[in-house]
Protein backbone atom coordinates (compact mmCIF):
# COMPACT_ATOMS: atom_id res chain seq x y z
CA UNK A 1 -11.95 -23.78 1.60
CA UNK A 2 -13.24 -24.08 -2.09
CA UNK A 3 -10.88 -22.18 -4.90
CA UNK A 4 -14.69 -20.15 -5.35
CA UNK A 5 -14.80 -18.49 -1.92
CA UNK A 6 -10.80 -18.23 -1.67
CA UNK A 7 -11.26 -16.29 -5.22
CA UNK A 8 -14.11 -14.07 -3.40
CA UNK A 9 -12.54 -13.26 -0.47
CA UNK A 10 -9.30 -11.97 -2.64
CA UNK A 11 -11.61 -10.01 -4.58
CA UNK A 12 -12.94 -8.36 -1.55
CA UNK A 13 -8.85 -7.56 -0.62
CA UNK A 14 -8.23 -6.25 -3.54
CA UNK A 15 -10.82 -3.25 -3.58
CA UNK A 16 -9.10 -2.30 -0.06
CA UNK A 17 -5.99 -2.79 -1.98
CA UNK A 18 -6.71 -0.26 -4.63
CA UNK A 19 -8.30 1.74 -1.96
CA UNK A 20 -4.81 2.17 0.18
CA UNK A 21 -3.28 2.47 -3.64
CA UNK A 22 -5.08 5.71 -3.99
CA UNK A 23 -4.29 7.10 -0.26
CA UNK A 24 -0.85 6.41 -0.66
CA UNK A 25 -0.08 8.30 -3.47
CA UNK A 26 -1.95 11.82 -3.49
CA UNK A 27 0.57 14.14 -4.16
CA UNK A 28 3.39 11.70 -3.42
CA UNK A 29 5.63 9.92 -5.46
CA UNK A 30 5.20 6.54 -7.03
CA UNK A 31 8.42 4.39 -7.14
CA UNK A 32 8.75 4.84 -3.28
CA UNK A 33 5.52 4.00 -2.53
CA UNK A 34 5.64 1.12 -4.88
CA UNK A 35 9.06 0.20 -3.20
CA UNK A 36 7.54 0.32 -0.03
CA UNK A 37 4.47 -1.28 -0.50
CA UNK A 38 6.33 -4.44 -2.27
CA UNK A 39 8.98 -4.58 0.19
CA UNK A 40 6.23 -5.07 3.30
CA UNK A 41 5.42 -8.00 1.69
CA UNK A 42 8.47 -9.24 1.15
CA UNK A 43 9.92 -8.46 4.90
CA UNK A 44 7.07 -10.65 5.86
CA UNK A 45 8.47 -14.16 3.43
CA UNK A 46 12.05 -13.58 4.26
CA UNK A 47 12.38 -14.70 7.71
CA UNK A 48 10.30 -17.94 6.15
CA UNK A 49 12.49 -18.34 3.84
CA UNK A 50 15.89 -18.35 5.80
CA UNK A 51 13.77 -20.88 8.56
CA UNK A 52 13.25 -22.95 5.61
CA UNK A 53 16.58 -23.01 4.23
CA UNK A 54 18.03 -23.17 8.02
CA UNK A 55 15.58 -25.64 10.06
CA UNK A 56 12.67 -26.66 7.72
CA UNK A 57 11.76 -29.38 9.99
CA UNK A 58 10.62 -27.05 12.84
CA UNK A 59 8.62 -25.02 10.41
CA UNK A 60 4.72 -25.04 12.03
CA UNK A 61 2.84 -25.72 8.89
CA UNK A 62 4.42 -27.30 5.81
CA UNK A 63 2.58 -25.20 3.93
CA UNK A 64 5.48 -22.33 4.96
CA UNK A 65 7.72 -23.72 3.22
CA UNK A 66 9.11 -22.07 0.69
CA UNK A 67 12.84 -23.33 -0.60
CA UNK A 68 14.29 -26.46 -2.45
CA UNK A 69 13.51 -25.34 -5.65
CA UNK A 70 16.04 -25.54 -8.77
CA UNK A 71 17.75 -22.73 -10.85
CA UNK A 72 15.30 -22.71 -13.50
CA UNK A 73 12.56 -22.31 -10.82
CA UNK A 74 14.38 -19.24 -9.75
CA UNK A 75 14.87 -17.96 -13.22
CA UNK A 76 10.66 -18.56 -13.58
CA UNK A 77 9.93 -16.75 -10.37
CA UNK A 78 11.80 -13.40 -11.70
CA UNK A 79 10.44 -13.50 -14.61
CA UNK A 80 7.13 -13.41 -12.93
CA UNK A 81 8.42 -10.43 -10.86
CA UNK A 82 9.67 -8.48 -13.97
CA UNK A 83 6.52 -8.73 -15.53
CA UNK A 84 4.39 -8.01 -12.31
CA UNK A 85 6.97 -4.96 -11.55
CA UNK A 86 6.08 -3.53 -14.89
CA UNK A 87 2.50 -4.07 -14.32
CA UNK A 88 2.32 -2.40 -10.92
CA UNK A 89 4.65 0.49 -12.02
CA UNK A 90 2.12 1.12 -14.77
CA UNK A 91 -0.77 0.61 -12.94
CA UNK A 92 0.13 2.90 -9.55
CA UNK A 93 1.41 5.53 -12.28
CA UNK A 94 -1.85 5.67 -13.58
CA UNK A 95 -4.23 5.11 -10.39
CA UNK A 96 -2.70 8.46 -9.34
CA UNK A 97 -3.76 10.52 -11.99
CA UNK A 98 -7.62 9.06 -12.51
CA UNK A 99 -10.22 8.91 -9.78
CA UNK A 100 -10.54 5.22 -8.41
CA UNK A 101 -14.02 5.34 -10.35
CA UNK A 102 -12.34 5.54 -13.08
CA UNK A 103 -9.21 3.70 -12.79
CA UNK A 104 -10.00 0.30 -11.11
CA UNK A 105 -13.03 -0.57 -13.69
CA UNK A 106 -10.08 -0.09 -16.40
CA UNK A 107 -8.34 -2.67 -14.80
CA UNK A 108 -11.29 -5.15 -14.43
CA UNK A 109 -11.65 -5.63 -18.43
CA UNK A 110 -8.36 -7.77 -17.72
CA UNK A 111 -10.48 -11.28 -18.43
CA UNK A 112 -11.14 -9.56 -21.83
CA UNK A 113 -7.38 -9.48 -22.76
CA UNK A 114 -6.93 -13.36 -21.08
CA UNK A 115 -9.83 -14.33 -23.75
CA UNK A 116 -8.13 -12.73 -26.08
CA UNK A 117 -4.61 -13.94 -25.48
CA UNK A 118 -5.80 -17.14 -25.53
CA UNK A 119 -7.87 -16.69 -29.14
CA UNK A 120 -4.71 -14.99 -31.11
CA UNK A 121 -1.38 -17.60 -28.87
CA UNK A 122 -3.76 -20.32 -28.72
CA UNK A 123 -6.15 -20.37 -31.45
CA UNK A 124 -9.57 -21.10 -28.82
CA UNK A 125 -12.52 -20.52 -29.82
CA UNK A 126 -14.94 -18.53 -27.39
CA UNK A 127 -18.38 -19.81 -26.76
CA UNK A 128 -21.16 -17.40 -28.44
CA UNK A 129 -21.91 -16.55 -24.73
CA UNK A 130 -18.03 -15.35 -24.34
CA UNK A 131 -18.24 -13.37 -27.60
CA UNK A 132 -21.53 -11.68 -25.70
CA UNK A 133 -19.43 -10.92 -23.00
CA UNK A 134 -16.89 -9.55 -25.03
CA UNK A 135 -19.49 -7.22 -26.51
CA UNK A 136 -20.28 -6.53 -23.10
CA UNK A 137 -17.22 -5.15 -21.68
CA UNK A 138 -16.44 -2.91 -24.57
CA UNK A 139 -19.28 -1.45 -25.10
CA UNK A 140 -18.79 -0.73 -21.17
CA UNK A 141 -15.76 0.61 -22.00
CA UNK A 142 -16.68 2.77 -24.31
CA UNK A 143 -19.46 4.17 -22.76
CA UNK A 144 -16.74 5.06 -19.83
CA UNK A 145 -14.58 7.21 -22.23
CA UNK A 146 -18.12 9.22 -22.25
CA UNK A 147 -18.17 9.51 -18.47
CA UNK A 148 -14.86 10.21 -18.39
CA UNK A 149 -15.31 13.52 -20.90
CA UNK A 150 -17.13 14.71 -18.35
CA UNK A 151 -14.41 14.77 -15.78
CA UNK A 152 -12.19 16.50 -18.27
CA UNK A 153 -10.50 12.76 -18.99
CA UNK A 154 -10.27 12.14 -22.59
CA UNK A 155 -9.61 8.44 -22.95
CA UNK A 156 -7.69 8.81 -26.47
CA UNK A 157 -4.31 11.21 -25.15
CA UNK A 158 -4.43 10.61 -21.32
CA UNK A 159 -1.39 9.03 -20.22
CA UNK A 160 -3.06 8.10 -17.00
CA UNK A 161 -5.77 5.77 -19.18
CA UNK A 162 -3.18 4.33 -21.51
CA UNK A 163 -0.58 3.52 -17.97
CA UNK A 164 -4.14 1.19 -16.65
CA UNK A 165 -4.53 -0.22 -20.04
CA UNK A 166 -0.63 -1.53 -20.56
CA UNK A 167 -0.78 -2.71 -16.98
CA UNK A 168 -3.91 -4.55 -17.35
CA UNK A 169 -2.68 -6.17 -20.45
CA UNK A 170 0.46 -7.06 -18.43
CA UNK A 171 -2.09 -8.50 -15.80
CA UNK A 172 -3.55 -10.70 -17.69
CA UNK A 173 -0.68 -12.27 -18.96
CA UNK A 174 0.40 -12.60 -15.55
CA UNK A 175 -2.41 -14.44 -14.90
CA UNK A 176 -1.84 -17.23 -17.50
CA UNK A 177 1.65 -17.64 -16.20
CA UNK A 178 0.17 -17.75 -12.71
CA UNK A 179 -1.82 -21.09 -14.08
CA UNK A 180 1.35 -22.44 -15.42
CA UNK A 181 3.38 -21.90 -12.47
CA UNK A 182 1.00 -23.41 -10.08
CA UNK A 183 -0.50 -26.63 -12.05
CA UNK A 184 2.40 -26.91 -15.01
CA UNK A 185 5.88 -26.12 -13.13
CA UNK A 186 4.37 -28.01 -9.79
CA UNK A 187 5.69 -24.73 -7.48
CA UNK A 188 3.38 -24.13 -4.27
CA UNK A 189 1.59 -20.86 -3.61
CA UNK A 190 4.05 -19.77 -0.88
CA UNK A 191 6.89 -20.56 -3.09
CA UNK A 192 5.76 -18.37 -6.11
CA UNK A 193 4.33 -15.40 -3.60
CA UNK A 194 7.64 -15.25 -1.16
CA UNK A 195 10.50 -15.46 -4.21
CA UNK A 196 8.44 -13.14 -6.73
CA UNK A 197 7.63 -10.59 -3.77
CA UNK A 198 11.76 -10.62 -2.65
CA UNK A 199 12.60 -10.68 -6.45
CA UNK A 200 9.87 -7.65 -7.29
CA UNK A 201 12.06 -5.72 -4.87
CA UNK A 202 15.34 -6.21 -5.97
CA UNK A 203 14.40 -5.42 -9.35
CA UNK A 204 12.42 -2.02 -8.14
CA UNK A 205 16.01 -1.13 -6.56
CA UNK A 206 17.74 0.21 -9.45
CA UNK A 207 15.03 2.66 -11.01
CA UNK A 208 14.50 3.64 -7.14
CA UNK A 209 18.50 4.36 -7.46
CA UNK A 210 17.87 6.72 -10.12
CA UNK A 211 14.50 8.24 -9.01
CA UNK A 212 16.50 9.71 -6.22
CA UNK A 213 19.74 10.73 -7.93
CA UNK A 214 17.19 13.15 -10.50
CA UNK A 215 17.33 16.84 -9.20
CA UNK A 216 13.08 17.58 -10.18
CA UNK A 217 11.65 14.24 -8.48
CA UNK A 218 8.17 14.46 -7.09
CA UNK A 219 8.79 14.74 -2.76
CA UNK A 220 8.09 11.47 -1.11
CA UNK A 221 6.76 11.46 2.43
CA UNK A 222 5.85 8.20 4.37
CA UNK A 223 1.94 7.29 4.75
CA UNK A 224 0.62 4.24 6.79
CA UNK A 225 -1.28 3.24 3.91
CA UNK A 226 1.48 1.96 2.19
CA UNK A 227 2.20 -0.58 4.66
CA UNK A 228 -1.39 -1.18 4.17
CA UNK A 229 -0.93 -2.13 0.52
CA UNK A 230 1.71 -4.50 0.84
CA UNK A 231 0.01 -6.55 3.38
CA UNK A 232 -3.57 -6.39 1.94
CA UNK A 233 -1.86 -7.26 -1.20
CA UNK A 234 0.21 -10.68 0.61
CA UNK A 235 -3.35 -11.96 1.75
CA UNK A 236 -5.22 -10.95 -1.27
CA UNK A 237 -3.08 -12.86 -3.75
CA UNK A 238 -2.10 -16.15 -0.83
CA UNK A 239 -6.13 -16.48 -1.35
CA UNK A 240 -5.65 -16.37 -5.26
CA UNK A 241 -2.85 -18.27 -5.53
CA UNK A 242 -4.21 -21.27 -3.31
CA UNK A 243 -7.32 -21.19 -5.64
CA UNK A 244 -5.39 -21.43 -8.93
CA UNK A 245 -3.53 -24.27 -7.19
CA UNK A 246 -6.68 -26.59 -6.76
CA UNK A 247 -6.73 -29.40 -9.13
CA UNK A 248 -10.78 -28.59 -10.34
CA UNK A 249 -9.90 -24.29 -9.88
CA UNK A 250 -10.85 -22.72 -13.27
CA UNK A 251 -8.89 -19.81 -14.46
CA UNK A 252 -12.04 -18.81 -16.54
CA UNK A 253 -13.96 -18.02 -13.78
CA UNK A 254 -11.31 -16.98 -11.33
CA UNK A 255 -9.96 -14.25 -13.12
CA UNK A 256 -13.38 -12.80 -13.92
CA UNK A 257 -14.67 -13.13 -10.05
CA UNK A 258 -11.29 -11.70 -8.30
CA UNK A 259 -11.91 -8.50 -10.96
CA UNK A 260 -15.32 -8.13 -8.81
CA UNK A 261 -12.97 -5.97 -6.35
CA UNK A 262 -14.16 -3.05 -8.56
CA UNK A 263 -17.48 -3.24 -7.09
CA UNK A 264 -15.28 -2.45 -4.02
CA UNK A 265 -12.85 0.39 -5.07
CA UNK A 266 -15.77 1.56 -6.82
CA UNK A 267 -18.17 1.90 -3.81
CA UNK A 268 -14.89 3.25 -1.31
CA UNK A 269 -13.85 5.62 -4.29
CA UNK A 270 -17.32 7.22 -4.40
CA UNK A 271 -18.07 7.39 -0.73
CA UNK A 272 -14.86 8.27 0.82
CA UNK A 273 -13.44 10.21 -1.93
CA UNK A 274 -16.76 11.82 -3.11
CA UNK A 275 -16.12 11.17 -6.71
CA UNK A 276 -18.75 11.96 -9.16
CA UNK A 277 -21.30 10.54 -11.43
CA UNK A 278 -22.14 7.56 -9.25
CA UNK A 279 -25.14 6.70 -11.48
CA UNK A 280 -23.18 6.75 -15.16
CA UNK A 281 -20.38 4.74 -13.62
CA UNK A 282 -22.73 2.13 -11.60
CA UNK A 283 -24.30 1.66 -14.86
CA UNK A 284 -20.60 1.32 -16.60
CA UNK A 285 -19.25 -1.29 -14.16
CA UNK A 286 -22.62 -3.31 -14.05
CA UNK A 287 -22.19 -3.93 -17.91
CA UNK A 288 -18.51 -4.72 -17.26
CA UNK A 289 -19.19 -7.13 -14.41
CA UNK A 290 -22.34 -8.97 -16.64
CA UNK A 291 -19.26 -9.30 -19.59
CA UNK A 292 -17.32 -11.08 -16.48
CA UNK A 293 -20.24 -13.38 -16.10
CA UNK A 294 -20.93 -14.20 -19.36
CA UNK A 295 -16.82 -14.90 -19.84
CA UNK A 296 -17.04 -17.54 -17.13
């Protein structure tokens, strides 16, 4: 399948991703739905990766396996994880407390921060086009602090805004190190998804540790949905990761295409969760989503 449609059908994931996101955690806690949710994904790699390590030769598909890499692959895959755990932390922290609407189209202006990542670490220069989509997105974004007045969310002191903002920032650097991992350090999708997913939950253990030593934590009760996360997520980003690993896969038009899911959290957020102002906020995200476009 072509790195286009695999990036598609990941973006399509995704919006059911956010979706079971915002299910899981009304009025629960977050680090044990985060723990949870990460360590589905992870219960899924390990018995891969002890049949790899124990008979790789029977493994079905080649493509499963997911050892024989060195130290200093190890040491790249948890840094991946420590960045992606702070990321997610931020980012279900601050899905909780704004509507999906809201939330999810905060998170799509992550091509904006790759652009400029790469203009201020790498000295590129954007394409007039790119600077219009630039323009695009933040006057998008703008206009959502607007919307968001109106649903008593004031863009300049809610924590809930600034949590989606760090952990889109962390996202897009996550997504250049993705590249790098993939087409620089030679590591297969299965490799960087299986150790980053097991390494993502042993670093979540310790702060889970002291969530539930504090006297005033927020009650935690199990939902199905955050199963549902975990595994939507292990498709979701298999798809992505298999793109990015394609010789011709572009990251400038990946990342802005997967960040369509918004179109789907959007729609679900709306329709199942009767948020408001679906006019002001279709009009939002299409200016956000014609800034993806004119990125690519």
């Amino acid at each position: 399948m072509s790195w286009l449609l695999l990036t598609i059908a990941s973006a399509f994931l995704l919006g059911f991703y956010d979706y079971f996101k915002k299910v899981a955690l009304r009025g629960n806690a977050v680090l044990p739905v985060l723990f949870g949710s990460v360590a589905a994904g992870a219960l899924v790699w390990l018995p891969f990766v002890i049949w790899s390590a124990w008979a790789p030769d029977s493994l079905p598909y080649r493509a499963l396996m997911v050892t024989g890499i060195s130290y200093h692959d190890h040491f790249l895959l948890f840094t991946k994880a420590a960045l992606v755990g702070m990321s997610w932390l931020l980012g279900y922290y601050g899905i909780q407390s704004l509507p999906l609407s809201i939330a999810t189209p905060i998170r799509a202006t992550g091509p904006l921060w790759t652009i400029g990542f790469a203009v201020l670490l790498f000295h590129e220069s954007p394409s007039p086009k790119q600077w219009l989509g630039v323009a695009a997105i933040l006057a998008s974004f703008f206009a959502f602090t607007f919307v968001g007045r109106n649903e008593g969310i004031h863009f300049h002191r809610n924590k809930g805004v600034f949590f989606m903002i760090g952990a889109t920032l962390l996202g897009a650097t996550s997504s250049l190190y993705d590249k790098f991992l993939l087409q620089k350090a030679n590591l297969t999708p299965c490799q960087v998804q299986a150790w980053f997913t097991i390494y993502t939950t042993l670093i979540l253990l310790p702060p889970l540790a002291f969530w539930l030593r504090l006297p005033s934590r927020k009650k935690f009760h199990w939902h199905w949905a955050i199963t549902a996360i975990g595994l939507t997520l292990l498709v979701a980003d298999i798809l992505f990761f298999t793109a990015i690993a394609q010789p011709d896969a572009l990251i400038s038009l990946i990342a802005p295409v997967r960040r369509a899911s918004v179109i789907v959290s959007f729609l679900l957020g709306i329709f199942l969760f009767g948020e408001k102002q679906l006019r002001a906020k279709g009009i939002c995200i299409a200016g956000i989503i014609t800034g993806l476009i004119l990125l690519s």
